[in-house]
PDB file of N, CA and C in Angstrom:
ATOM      1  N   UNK A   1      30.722 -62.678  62.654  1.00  0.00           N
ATOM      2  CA  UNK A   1      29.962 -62.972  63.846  1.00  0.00           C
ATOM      3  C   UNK A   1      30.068 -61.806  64.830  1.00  0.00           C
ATOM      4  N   UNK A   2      31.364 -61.292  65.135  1.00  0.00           N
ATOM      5  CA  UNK A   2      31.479 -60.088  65.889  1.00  0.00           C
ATOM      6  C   UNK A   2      30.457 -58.980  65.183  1.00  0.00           C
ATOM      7  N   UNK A   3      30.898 -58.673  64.294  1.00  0.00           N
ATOM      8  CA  UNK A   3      29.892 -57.458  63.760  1.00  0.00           C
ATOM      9  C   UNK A   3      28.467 -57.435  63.992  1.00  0.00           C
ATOM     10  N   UNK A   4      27.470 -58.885  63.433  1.00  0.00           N
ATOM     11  CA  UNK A   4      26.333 -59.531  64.067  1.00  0.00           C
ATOM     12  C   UNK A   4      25.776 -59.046  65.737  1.00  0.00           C
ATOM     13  N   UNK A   5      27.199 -59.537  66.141  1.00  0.00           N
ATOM     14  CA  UNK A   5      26.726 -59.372  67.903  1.00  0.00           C
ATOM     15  C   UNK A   5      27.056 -57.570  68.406  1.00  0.00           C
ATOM     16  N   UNK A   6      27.545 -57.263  67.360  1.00  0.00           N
ATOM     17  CA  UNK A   6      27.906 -55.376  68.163  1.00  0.00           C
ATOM     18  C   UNK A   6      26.347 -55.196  67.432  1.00  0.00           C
ATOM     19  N   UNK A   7      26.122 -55.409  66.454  1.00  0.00           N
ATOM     20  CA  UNK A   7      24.547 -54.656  66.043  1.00  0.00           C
ATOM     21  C   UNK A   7      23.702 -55.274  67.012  1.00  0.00           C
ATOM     22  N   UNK A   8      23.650 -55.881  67.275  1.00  0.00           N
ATOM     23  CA  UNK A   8      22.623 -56.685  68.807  1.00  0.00           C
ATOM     24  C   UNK A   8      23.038 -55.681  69.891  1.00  0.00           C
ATOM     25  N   UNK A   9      23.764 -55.512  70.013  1.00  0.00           N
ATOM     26  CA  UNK A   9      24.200 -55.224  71.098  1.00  0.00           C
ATOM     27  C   UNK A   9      23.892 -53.074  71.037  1.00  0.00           C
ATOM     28  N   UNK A  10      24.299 -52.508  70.315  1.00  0.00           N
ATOM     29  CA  UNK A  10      24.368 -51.272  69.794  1.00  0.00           C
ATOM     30  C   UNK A  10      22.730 -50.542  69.297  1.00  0.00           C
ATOM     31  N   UNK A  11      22.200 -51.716  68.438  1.00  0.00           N
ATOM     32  CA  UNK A  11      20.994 -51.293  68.015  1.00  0.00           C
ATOM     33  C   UNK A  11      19.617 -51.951  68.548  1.00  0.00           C
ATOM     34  N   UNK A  12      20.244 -52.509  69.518  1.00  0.00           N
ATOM     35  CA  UNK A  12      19.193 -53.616  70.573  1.00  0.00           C
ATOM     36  C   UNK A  12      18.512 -54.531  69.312  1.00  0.00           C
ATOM     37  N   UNK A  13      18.938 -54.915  68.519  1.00  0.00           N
ATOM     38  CA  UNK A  13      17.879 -56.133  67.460  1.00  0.00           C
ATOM     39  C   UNK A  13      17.772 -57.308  68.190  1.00  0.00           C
ATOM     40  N   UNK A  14      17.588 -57.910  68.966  1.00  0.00           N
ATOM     41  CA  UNK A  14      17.583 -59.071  70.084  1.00  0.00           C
ATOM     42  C   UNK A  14      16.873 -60.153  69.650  1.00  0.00           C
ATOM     43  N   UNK A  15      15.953 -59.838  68.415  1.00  0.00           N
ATOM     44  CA  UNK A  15      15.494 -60.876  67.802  1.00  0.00           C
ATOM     45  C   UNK A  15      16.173 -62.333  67.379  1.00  0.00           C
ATOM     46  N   UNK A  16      17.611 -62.243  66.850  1.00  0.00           N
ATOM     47  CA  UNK A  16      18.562 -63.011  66.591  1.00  0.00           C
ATOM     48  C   UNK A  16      19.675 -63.469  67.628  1.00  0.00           C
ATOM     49  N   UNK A  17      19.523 -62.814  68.572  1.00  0.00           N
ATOM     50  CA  UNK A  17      20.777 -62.774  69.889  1.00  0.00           C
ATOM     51  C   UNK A  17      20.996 -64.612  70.272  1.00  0.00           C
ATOM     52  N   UNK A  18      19.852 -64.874  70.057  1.00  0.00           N
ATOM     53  CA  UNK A  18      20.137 -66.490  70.464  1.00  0.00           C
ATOM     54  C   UNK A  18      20.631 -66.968  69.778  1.00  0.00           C
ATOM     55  N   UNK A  19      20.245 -67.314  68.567  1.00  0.00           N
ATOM     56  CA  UNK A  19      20.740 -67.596  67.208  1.00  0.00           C
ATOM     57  C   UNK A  19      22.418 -67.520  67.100  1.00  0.00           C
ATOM     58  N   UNK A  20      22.504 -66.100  67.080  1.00  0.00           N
ATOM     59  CA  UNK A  20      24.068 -65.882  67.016  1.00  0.00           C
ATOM     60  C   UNK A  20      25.135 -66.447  68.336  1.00  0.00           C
ATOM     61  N   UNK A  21      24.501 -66.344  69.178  1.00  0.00           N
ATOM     62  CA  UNK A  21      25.023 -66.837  70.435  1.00  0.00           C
ATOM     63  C   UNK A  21      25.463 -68.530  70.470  1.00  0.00           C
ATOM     64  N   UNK A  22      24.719 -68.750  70.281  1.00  0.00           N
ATOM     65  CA  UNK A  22      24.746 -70.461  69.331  1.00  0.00           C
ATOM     66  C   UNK A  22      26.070 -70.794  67.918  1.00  0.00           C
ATOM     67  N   UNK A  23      25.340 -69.977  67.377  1.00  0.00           N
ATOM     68  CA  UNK A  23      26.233 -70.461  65.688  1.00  0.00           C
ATOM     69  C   UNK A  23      27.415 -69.718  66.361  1.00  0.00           C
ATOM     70  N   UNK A  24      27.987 -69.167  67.261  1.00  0.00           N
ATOM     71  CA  UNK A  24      29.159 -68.380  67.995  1.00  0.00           C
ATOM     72  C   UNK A  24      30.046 -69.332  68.846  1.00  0.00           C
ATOM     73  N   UNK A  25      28.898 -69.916  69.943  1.00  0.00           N
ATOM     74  CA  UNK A  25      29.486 -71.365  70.689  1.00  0.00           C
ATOM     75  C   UNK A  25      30.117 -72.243  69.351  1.00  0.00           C
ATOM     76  N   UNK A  26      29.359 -72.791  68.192  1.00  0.00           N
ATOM     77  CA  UNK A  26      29.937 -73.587  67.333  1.00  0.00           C
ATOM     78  C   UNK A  26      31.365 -73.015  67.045  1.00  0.00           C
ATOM     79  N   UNK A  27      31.276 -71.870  66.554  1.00  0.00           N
ATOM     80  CA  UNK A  27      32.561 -71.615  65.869  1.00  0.00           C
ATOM     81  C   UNK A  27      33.843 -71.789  67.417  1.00  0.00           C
ATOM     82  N   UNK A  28      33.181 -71.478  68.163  1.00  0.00           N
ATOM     83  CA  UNK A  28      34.385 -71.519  69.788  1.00  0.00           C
ATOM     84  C   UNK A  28      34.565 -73.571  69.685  1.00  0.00           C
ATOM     85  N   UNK A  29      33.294 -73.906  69.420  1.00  0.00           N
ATOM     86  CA  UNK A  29      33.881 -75.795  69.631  1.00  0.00           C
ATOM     87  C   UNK A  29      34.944 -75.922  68.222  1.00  0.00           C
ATOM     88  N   UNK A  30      34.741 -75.290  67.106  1.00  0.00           N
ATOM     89  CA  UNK A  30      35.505 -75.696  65.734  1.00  0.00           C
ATOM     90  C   UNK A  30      37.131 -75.240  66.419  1.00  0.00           C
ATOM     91  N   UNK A  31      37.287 -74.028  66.834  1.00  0.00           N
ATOM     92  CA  UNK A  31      38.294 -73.460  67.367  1.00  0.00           C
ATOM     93  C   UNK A  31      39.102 -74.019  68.803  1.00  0.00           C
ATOM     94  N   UNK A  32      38.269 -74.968  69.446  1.00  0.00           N
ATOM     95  CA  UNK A  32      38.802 -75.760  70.422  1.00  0.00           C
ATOM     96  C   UNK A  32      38.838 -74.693  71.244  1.00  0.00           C
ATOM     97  N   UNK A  33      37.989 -73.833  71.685  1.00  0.00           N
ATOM     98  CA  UNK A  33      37.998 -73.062  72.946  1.00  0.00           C
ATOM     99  C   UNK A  33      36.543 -73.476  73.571  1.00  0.00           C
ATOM    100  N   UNK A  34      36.718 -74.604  74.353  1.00  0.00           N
ATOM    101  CA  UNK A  34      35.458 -75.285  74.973  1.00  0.00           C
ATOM    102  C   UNK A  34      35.117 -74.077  76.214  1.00  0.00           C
ATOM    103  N   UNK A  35      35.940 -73.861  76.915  1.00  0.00           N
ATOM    104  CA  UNK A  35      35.076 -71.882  77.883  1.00  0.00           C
ATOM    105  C   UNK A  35      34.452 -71.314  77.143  1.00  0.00           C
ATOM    106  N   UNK A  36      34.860 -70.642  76.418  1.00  0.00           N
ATOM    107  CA  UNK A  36      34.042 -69.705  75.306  1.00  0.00           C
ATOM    108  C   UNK A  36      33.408 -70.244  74.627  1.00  0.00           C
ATOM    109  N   UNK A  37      33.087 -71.680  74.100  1.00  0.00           N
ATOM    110  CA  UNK A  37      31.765 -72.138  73.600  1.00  0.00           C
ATOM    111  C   UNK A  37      30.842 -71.955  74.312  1.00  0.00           C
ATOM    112  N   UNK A  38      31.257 -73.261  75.747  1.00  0.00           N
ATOM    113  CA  UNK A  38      29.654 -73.258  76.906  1.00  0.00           C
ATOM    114  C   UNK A  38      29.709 -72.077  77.532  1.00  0.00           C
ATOM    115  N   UNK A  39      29.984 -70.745  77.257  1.00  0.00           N
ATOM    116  CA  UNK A  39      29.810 -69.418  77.652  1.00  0.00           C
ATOM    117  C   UNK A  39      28.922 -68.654  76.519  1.00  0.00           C
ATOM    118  N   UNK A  40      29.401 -68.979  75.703  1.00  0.00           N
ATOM    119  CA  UNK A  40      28.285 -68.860  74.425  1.00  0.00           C
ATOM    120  C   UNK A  40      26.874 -69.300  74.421  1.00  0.00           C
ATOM    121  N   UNK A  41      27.183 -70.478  74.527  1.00  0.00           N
ATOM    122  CA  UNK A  41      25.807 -71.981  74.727  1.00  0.00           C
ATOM    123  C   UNK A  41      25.171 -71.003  75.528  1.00  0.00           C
ATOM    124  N   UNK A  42      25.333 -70.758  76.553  1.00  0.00           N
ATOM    125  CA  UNK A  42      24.590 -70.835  77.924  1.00  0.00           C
ATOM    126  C   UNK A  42      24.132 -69.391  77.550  1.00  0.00           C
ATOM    127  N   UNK A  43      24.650 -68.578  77.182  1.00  0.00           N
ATOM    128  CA  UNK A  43      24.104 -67.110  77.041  1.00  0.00           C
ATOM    129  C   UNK A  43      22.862 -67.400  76.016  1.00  0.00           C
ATOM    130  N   UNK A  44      22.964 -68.273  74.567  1.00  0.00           N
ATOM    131  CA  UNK A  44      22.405 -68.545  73.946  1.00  0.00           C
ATOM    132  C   UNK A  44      20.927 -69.434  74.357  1.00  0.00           C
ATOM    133  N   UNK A  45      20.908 -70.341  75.244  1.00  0.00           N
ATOM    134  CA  UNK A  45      19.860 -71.046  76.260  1.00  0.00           C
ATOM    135  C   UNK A  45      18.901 -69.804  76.525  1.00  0.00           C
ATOM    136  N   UNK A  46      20.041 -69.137  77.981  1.00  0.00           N
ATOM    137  CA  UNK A  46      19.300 -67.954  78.685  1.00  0.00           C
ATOM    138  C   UNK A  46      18.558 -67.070  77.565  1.00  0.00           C
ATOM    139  N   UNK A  47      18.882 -66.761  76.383  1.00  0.00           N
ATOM    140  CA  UNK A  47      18.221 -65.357  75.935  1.00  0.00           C
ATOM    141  C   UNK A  47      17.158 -66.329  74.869  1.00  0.00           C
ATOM    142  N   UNK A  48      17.144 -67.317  74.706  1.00  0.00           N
ATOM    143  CA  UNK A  48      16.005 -68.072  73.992  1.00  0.00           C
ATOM    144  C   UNK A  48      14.760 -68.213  75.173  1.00  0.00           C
ATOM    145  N   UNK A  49      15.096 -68.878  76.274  1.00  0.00           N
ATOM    146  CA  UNK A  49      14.439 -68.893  77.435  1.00  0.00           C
ATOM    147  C   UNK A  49      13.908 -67.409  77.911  1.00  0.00           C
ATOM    148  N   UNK A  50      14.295 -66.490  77.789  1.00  0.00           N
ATOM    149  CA  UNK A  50      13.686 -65.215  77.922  1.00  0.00           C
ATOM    150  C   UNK A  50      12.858 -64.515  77.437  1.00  0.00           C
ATOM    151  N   UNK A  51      13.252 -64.729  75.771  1.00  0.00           N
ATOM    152  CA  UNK A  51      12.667 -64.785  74.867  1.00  0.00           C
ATOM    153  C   UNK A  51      11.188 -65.878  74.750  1.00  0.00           C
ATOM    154  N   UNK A  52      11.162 -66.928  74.967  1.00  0.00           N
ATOM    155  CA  UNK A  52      10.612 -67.665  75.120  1.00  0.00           C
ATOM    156  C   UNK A  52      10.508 -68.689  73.420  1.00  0.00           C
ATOM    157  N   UNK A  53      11.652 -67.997  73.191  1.00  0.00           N
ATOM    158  CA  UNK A  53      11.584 -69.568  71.757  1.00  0.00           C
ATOM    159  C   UNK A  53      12.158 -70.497  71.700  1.00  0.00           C
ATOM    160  N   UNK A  54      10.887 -71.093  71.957  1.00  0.00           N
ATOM    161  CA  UNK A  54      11.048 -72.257  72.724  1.00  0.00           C
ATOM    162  C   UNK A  54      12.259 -73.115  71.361  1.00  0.00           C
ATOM    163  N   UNK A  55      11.700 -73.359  70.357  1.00  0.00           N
ATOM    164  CA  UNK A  55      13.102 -73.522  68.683  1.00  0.00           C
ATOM    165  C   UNK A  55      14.207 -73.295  68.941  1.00  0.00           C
ATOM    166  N   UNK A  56      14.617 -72.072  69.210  1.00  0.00           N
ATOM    167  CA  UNK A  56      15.652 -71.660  69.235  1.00  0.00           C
ATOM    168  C   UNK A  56      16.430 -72.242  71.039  1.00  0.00           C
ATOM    169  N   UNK A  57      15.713 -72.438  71.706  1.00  0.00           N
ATOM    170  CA  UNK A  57      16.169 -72.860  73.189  1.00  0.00           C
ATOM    171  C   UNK A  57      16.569 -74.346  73.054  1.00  0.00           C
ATOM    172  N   UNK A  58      15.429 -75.256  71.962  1.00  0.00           N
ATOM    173  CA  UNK A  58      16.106 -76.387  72.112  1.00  0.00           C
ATOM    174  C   UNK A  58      17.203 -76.490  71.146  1.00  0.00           C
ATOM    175  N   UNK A  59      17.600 -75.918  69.978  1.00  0.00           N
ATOM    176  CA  UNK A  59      18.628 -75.838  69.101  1.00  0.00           C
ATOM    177  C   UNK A  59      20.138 -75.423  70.569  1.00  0.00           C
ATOM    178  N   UNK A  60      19.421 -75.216  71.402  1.00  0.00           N
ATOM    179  CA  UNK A  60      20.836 -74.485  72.434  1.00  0.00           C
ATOM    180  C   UNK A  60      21.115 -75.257  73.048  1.00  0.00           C
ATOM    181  N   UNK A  61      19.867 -75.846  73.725  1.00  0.00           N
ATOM    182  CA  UNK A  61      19.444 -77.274  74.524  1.00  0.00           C
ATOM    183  C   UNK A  61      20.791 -78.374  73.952  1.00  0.00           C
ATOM    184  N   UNK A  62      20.271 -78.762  73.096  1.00  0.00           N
ATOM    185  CA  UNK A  62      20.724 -79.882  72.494  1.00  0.00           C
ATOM    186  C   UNK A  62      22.625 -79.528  71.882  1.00  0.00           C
ATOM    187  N   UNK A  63      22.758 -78.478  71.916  1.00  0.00           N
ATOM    188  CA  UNK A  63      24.468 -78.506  71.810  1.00  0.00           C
ATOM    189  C   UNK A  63      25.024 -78.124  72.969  1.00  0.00           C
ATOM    190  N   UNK A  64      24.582 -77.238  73.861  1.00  0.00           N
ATOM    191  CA  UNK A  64      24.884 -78.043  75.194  1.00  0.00           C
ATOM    192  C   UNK A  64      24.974 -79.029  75.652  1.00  0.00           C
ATOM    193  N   UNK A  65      24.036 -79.800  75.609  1.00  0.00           N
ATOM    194  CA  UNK A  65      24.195 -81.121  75.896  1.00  0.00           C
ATOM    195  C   UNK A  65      24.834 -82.160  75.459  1.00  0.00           C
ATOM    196  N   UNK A  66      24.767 -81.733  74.444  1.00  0.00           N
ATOM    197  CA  UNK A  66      26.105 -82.681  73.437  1.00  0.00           C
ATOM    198  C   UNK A  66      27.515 -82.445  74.166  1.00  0.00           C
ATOM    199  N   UNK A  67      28.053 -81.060  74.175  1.00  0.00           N
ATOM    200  CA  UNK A  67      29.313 -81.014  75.010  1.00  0.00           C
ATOM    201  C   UNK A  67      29.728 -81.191  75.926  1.00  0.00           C
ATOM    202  N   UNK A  68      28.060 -80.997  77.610  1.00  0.00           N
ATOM    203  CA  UNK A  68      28.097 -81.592  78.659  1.00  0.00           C
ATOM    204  C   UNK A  68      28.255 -83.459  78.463  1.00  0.00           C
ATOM    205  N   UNK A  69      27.569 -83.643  77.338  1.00  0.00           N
ATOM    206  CA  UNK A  69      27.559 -85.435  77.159  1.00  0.00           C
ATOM    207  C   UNK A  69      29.150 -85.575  77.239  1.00  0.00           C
ATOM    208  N   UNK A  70      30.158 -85.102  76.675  1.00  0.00           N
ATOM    209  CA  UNK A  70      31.490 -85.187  76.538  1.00  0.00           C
ATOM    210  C   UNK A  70      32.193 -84.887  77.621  1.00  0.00           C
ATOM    211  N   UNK A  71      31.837 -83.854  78.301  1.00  0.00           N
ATOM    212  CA  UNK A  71      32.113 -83.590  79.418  1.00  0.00           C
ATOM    213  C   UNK A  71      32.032 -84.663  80.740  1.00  0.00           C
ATOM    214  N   UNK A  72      31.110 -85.054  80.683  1.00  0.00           N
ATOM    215  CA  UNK A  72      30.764 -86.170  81.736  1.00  0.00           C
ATOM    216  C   UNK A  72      29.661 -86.121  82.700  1.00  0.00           C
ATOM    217  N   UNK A  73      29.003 -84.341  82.238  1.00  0.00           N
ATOM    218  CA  UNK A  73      28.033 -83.768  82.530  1.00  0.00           C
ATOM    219  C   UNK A  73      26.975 -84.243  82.190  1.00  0.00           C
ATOM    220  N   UNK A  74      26.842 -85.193  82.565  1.00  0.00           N
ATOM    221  CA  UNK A  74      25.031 -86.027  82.047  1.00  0.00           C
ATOM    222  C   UNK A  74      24.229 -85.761  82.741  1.00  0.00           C
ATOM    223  N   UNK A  75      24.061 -85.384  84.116  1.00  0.00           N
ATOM    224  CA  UNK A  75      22.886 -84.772  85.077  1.00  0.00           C
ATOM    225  C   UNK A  75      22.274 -83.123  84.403  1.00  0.00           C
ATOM    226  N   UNK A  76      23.424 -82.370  84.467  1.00  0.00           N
ATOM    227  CA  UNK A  76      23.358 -81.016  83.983  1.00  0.00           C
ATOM    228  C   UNK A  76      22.798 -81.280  82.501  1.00  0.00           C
ATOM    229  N   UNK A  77      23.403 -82.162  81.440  1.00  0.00           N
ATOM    230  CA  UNK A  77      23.051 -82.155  79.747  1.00  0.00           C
ATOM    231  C   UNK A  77      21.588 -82.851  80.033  1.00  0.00           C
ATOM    232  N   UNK A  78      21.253 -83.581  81.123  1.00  0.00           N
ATOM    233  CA  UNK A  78      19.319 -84.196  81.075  1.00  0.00           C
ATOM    234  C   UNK A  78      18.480 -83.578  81.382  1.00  0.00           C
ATOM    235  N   UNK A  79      18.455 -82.398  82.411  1.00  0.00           N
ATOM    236  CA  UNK A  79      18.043 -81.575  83.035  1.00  0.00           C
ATOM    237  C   UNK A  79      17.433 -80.530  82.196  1.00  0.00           C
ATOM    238  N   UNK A  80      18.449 -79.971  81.280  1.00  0.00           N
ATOM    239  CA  UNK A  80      18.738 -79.099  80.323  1.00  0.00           C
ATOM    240  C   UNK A  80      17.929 -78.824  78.887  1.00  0.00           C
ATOM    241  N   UNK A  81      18.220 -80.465  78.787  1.00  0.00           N
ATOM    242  CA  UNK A  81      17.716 -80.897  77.668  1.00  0.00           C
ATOM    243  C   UNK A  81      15.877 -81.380  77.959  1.00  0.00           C
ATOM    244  N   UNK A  82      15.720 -81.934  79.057  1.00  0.00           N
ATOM    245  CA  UNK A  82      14.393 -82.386  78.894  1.00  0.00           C
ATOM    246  C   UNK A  82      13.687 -80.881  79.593  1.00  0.00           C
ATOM    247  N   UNK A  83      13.904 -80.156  80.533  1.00  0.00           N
ATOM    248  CA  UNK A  83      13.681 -78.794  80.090  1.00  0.00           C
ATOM    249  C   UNK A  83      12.897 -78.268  78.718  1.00  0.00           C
ATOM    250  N   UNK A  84      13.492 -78.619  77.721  1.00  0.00           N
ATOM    251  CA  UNK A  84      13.448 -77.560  76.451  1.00  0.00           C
ATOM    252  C   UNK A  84      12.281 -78.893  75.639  1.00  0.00           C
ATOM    253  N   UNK A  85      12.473 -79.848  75.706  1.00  0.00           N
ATOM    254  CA  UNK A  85      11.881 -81.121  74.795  1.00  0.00           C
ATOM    255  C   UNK A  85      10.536 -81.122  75.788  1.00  0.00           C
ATOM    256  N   UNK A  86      10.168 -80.445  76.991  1.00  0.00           N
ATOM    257  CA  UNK A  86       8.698 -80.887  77.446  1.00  0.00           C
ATOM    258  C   UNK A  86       8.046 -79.711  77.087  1.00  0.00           C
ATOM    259  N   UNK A  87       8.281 -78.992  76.410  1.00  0.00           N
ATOM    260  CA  UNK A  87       7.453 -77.842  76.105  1.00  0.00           C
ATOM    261  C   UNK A  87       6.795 -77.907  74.552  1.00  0.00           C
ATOM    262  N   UNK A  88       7.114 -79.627  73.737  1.00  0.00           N
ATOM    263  CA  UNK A  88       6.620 -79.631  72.754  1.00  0.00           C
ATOM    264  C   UNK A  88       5.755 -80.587  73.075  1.00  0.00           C
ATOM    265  N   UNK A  89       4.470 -80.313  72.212  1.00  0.00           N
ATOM    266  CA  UNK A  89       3.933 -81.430  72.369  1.00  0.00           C
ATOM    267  C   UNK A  89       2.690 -81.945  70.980  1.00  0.00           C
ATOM    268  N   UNK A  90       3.547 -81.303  70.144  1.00  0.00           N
ATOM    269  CA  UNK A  90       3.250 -81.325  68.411  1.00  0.00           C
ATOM    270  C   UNK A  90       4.555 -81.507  67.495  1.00  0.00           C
ATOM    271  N   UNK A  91       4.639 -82.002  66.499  1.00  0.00           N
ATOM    272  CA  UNK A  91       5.509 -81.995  65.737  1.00  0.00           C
ATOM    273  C   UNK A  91       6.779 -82.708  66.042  1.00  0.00           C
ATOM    274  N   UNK A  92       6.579 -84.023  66.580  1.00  0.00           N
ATOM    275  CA  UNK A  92       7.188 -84.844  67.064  1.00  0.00           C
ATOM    276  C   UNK A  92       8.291 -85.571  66.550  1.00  0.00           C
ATOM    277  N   UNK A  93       7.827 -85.701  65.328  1.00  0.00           N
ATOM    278  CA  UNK A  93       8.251 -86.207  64.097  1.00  0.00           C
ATOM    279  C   UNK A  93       9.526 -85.327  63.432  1.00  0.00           C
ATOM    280  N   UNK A  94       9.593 -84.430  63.716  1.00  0.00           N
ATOM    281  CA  UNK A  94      10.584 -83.107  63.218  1.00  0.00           C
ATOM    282  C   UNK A  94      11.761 -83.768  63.570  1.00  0.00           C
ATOM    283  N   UNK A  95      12.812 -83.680  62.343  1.00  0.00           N
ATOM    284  CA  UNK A  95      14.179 -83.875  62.718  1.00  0.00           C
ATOM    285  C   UNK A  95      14.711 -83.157  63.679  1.00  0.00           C
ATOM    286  N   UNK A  96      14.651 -81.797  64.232  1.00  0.00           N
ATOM    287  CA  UNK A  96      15.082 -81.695  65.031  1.00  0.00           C
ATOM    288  C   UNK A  96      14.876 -82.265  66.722  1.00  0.00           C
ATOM    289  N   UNK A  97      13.725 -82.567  66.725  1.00  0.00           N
ATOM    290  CA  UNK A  97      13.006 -83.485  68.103  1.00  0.00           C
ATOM    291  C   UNK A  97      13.532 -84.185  68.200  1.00  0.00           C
ATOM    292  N   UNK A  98      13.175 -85.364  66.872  1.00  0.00           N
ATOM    293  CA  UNK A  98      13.662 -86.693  66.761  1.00  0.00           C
ATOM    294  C   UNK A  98      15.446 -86.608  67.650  1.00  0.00           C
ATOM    295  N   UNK A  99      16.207 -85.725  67.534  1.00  0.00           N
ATOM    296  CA  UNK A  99      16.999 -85.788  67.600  1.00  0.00           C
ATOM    297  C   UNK A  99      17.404 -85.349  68.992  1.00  0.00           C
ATOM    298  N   UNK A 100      16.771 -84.556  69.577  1.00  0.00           N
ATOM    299  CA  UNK A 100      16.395 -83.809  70.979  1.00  0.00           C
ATOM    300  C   UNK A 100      16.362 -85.228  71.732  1.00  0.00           C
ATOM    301  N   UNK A 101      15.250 -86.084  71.575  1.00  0.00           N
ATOM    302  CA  UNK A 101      14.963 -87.052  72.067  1.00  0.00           C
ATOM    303  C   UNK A 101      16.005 -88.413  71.940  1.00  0.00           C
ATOM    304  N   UNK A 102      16.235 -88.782  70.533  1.00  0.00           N
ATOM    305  CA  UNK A 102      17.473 -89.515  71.182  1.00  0.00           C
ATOM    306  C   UNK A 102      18.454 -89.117  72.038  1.00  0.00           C
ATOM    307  N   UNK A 103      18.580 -88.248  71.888  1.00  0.00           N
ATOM    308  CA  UNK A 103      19.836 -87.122  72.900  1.00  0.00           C
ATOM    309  C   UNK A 103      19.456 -87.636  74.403  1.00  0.00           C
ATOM    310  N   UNK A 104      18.378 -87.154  74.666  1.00  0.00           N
ATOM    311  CA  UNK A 104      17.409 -87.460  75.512  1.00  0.00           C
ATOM    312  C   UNK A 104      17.845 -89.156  76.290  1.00  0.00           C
ATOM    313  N   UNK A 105      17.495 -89.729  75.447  1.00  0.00           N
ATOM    314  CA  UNK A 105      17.385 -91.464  75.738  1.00  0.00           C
ATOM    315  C   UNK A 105      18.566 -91.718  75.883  1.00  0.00           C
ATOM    316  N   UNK A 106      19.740 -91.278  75.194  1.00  0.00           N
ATOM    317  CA  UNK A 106      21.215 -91.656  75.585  1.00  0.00           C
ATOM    318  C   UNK A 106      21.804 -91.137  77.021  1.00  0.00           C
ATOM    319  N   UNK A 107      21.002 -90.073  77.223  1.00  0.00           N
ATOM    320  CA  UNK A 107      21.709 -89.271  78.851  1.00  0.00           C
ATOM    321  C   UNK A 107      21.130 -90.256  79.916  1.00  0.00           C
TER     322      UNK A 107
END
């Protein structure tokens, strides 16, 4: 994952920066370093949101919010999350939605 993020970083490929920023937060929640996950998360949000993919923002969306849900952060994880879930308005049906949206209905 380090190596991943120095070539992002070194050779500007920014195409993946969200992506990795994400599957990076995961490995920080497996490792029990919850700072350095939602420091991850959130870098991962911001550069999808910049980017504007919108896929990749709610894949960020939605594990944020999962950890704010744990947190106790339910204003910040609804906000966040319905953010990223109103910008679809096709493909509803997609496991990943489907899942956006219960997320959604539980906050």
């Amino acid at each position: 994952m380090a190596e991943a993020l120095a070539v992002v970083e070194t050779k500007g490929e920014r195409w993946c920066e969200a992506e990795l920023a994400r599957r990076q937060g995961e490995l920080h929640l497996q490792a029990g370093d919850v700072p350095s996950a939602e420091t991850s998360l959130l870098k991962s949000l911001a550069c999808a949101q910049q980017q504007q993919a919108k896929s990749l923002e709610l894949r960020a969306a939605v594990r944020l919010a999962r950890l704010w849900q744990r947190q106790g952060r339910r204003d910040d994880a609804r906000r966040d999350l319905a953010a990223a879930c109103g910008w679809f308005t096709e493909g509803l049906s997609l496991p990943e939605l489907v899942d956006a949206y219960t997320l959604l209905a539980q906050l």
